[in-house]
C-alpha atoms as a PDB file:
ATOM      1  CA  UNK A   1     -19.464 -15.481  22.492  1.00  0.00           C
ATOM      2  CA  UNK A   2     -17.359 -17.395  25.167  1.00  0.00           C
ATOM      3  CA  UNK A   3     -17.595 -21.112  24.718  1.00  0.00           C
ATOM      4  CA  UNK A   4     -18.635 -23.227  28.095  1.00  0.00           C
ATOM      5  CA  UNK A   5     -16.399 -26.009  29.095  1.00  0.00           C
ATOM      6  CA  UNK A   6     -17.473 -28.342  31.611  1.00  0.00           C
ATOM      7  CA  UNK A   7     -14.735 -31.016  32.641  1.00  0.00           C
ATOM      8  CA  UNK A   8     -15.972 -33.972  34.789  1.00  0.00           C
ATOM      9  CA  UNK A   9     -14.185 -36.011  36.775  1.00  0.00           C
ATOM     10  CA  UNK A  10     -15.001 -39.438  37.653  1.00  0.00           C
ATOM     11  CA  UNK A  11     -12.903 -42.199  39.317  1.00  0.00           C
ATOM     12  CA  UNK A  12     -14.129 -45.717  39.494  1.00  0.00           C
ATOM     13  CA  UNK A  13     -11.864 -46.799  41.892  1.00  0.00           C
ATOM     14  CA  UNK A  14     -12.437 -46.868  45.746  1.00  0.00           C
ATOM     15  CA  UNK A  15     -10.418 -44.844  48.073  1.00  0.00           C
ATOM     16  CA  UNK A  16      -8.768 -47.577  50.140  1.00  0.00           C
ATOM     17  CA  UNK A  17      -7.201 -49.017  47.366  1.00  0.00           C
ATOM     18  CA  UNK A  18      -4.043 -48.350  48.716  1.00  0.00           C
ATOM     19  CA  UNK A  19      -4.786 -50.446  51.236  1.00  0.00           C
ATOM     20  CA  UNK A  20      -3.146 -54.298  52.200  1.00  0.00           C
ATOM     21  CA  UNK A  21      -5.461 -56.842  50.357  1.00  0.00           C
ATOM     22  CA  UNK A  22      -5.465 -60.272  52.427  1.00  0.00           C
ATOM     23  CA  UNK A  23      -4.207 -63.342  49.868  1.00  0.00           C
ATOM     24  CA  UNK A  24      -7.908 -65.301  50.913  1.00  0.00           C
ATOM     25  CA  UNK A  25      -9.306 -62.637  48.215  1.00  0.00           C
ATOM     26  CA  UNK A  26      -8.303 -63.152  45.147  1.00  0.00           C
ATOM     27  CA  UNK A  27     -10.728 -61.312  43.658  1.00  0.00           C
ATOM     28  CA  UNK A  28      -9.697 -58.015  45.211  1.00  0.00           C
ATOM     29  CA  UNK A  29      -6.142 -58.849  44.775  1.00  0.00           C
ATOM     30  CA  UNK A  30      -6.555 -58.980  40.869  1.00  0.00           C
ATOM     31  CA  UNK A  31      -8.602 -55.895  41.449  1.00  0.00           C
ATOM     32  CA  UNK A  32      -5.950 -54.016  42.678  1.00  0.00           C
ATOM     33  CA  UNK A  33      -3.844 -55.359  40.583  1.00  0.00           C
ATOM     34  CA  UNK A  34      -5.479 -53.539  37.178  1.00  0.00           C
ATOM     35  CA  UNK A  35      -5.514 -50.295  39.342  1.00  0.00           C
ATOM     36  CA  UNK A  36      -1.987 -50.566  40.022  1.00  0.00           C
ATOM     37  CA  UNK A  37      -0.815 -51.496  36.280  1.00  0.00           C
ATOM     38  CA  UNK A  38      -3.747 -48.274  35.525  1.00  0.00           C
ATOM     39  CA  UNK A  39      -1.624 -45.749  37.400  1.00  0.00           C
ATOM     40  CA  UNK A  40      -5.049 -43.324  38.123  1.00  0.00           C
ATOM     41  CA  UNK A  41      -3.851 -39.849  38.924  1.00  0.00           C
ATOM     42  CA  UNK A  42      -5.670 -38.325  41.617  1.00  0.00           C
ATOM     43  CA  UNK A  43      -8.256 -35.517  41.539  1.00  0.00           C
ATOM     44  CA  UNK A  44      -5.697 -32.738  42.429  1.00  0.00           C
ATOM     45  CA  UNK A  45      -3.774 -33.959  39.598  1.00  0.00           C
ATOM     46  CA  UNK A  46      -6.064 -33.782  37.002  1.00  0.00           C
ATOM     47  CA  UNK A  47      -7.481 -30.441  38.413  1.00  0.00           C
ATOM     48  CA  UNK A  48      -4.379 -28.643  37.838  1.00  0.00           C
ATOM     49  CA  UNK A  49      -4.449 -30.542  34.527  1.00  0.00           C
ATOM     50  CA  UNK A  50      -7.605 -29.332  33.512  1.00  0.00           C
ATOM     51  CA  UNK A  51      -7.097 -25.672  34.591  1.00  0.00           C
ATOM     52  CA  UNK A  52      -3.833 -25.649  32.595  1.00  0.00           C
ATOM     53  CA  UNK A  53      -5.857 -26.764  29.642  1.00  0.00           C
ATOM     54  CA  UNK A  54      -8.732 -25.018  29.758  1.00  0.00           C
ATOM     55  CA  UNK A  55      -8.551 -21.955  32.102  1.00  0.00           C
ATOM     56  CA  UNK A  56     -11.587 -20.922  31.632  1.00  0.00           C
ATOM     57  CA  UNK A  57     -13.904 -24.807  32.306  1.00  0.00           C
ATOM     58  CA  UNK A  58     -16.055 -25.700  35.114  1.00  0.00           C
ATOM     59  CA  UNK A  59     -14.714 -28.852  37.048  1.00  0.00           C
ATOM     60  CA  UNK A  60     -17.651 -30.771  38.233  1.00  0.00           C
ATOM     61  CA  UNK A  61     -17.505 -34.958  39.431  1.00  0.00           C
ATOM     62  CA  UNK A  62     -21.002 -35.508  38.908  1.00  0.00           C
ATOM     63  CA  UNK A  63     -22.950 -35.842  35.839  1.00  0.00           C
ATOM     64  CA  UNK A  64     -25.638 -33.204  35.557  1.00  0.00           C
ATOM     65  CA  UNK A  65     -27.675 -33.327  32.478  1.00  0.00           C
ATOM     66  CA  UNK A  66     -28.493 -30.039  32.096  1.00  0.00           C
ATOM     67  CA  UNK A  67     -24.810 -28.599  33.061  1.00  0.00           C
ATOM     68  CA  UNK A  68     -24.231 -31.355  29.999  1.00  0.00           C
ATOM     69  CA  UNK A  69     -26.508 -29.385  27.434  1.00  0.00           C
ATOM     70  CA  UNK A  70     -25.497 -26.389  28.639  1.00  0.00           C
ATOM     71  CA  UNK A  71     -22.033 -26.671  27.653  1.00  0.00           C
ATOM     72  CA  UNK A  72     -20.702 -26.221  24.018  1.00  0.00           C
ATOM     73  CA  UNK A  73     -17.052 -28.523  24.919  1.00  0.00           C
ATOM     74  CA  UNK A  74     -17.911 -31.412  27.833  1.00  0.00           C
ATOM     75  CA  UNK A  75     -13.822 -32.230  28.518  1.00  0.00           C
ATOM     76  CA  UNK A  76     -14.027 -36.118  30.532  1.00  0.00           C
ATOM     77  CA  UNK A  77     -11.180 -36.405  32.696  1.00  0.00           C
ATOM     78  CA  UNK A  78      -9.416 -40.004  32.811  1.00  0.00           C
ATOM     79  CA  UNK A  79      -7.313 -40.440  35.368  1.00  0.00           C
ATOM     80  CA  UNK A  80      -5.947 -43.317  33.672  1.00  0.00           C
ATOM     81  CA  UNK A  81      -5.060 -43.731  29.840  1.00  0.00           C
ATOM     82  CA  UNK A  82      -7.899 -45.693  28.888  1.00  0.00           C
ATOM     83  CA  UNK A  83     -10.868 -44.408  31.299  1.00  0.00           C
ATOM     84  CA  UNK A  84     -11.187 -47.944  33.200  1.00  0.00           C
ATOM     85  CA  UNK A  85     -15.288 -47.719  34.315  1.00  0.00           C
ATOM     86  CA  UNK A  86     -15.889 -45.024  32.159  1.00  0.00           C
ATOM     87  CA  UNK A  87     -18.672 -46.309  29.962  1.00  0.00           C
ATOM     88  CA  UNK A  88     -21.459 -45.758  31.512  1.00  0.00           C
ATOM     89  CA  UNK A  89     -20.580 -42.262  32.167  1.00  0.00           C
ATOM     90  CA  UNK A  90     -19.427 -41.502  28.672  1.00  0.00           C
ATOM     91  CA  UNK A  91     -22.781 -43.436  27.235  1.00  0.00           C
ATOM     92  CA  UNK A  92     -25.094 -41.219  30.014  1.00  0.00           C
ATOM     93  CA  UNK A  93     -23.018 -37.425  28.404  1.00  0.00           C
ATOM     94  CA  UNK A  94     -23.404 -38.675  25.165  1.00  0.00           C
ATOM     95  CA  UNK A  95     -27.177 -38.755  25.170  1.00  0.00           C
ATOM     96  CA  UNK A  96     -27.222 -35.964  27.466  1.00  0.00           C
ATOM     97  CA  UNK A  97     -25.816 -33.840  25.517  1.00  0.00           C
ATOM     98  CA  UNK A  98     -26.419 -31.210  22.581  1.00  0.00           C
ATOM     99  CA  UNK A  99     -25.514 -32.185  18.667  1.00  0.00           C
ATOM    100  CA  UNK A 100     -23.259 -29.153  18.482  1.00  0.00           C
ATOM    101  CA  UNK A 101     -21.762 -30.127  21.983  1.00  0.00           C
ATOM    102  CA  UNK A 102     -18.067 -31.375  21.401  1.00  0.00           C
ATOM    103  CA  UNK A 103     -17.083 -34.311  23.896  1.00  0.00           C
ATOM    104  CA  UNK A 104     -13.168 -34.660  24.353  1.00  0.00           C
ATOM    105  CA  UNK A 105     -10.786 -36.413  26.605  1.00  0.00           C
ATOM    106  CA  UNK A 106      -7.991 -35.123  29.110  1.00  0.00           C
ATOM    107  CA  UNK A 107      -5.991 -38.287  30.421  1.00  0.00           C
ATOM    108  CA  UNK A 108      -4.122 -38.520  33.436  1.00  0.00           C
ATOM    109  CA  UNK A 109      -0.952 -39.023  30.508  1.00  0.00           C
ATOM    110  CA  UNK A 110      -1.695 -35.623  29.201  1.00  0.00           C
ATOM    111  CA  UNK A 111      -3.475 -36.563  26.079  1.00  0.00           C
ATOM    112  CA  UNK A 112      -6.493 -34.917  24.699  1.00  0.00           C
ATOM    113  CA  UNK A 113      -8.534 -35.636  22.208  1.00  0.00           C
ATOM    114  CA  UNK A 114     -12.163 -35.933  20.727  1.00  0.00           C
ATOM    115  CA  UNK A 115     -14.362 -38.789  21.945  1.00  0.00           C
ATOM    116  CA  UNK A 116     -15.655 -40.295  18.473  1.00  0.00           C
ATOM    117  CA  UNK A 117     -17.741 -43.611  17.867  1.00  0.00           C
ATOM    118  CA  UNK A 118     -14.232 -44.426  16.384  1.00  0.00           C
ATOM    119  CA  UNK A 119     -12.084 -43.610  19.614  1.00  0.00           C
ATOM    120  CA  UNK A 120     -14.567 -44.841  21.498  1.00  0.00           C
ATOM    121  CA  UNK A 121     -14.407 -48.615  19.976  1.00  0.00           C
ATOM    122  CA  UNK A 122     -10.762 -48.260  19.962  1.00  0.00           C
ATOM    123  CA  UNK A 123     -11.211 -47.288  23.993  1.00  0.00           C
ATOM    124  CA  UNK A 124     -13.329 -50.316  25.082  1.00  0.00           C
ATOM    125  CA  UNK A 125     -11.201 -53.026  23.131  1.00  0.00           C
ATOM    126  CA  UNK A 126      -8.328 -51.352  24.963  1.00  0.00           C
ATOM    127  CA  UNK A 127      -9.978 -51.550  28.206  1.00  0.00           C
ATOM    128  CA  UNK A 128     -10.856 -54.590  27.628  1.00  0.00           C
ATOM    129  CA  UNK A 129      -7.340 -55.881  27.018  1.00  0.00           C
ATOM    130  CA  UNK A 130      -6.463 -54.112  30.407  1.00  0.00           C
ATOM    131  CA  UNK A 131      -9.483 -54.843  33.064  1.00  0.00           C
ATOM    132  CA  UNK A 132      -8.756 -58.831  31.729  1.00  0.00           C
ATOM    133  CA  UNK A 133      -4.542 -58.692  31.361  1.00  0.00           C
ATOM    134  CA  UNK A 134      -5.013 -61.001  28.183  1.00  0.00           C
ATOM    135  CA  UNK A 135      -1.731 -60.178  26.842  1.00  0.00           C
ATOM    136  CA  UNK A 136       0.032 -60.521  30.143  1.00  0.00           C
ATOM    137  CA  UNK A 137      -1.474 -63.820  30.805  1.00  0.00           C
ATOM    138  CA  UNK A 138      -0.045 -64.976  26.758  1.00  0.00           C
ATOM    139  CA  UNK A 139       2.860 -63.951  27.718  1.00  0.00           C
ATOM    140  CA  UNK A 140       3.167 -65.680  30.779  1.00  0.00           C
ATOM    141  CA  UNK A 141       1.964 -68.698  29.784  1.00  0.00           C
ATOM    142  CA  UNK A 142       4.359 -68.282  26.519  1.00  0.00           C
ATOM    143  CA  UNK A 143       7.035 -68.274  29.293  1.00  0.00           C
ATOM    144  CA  UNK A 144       6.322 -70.886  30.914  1.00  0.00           C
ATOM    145  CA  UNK A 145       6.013 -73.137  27.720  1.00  0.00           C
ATOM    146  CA  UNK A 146       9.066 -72.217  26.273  1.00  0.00           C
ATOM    147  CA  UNK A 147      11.438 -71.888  29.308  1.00  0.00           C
ATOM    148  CA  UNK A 148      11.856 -75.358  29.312  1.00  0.00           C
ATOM    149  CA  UNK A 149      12.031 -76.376  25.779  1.00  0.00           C
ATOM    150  CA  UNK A 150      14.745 -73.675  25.203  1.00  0.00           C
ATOM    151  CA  UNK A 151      16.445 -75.043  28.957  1.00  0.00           C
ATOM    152  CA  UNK A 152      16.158 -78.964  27.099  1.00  0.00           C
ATOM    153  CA  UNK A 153      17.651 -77.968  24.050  1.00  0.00           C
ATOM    154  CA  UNK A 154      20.756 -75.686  25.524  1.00  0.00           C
ATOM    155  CA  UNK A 155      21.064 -78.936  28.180  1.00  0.00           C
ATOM    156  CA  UNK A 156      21.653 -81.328  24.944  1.00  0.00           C
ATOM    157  CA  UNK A 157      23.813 -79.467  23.162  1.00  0.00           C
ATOM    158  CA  UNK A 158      26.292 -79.300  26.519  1.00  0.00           C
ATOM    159  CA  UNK A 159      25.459 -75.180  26.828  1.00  0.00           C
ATOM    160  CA  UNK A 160      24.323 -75.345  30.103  1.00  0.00           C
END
């Protein structure tokens, strides 16, 4: 019996992200900003990834419930470390899919592994630290805070 492997590729991001963002949108400046600090690998990339891995799979970039239950392994390619936008996607194969159908994940960093309700908790607190740039923004802030003080205290001791 040969086991069916679908991988599915997805990318949330548009294609002219590349693309100069004018400073009177901040909003798409801070958007580009999480896709640059994502590093997404492109879909050549993470074809030659997935062929590598599983020689055999099906690469498909749309979700098709019954290619879904047809499968026995559903690989979900993240062309990021995280899968930024993926949780819709990974919700809709999830209750697409079979109970004996394994769902793992192929990263754009090389990494696979199986998508539990435990990986997948540990995914979306992750994301969540990197779509918002929480600890970036403590750090900063830290920074900023104690630049000073530390400037203050090396000025009064004559260490300046």
């Amino acid at each position: 019996m040969t086991v069916r492997v679908l991988g599915l590729f997805y990318t949330p991001w548009p294609e002219h992200m590349e693309a100069r963002v004018p400073l009177s949108q901040p909003h798409k400046l801070f958007r580009k900003a999480v896709w640059l600090k994502s590093n997404p690998r492109d879909l050549a990339y993470m074809s030659n990834l997935f062929r590598e891995r599983y020689p055999d799979g099906h690469l498909t970039q749309t979700v098709d419930e019954d290619d879904v239950r047809a499968a026995d392994v559903v690989v979900l390619l993240y062309s990021d470390a995280v899968g930024l936008g993926w949780a819709g996607i990974e919700w809709q194969i999830l209750h697409a899919r079979r109970d004996v159908t394994e769902v793992r994940v192929l990263n754009g960093r090389r990494r696979d592994f199986v998508l539990s309700g435990n990986t997948r908790r540990a995914l979306l607190w992750r994301r969540m630290l990197e779509w918002t740039m929480l600890p970036e923004i403590v750090m900063t802030i830290s920074f900023l805070i104690v630049t000073p003080l530390l400037l203050t205290i090396d000025w009064v001791r004559g260490r300046t």
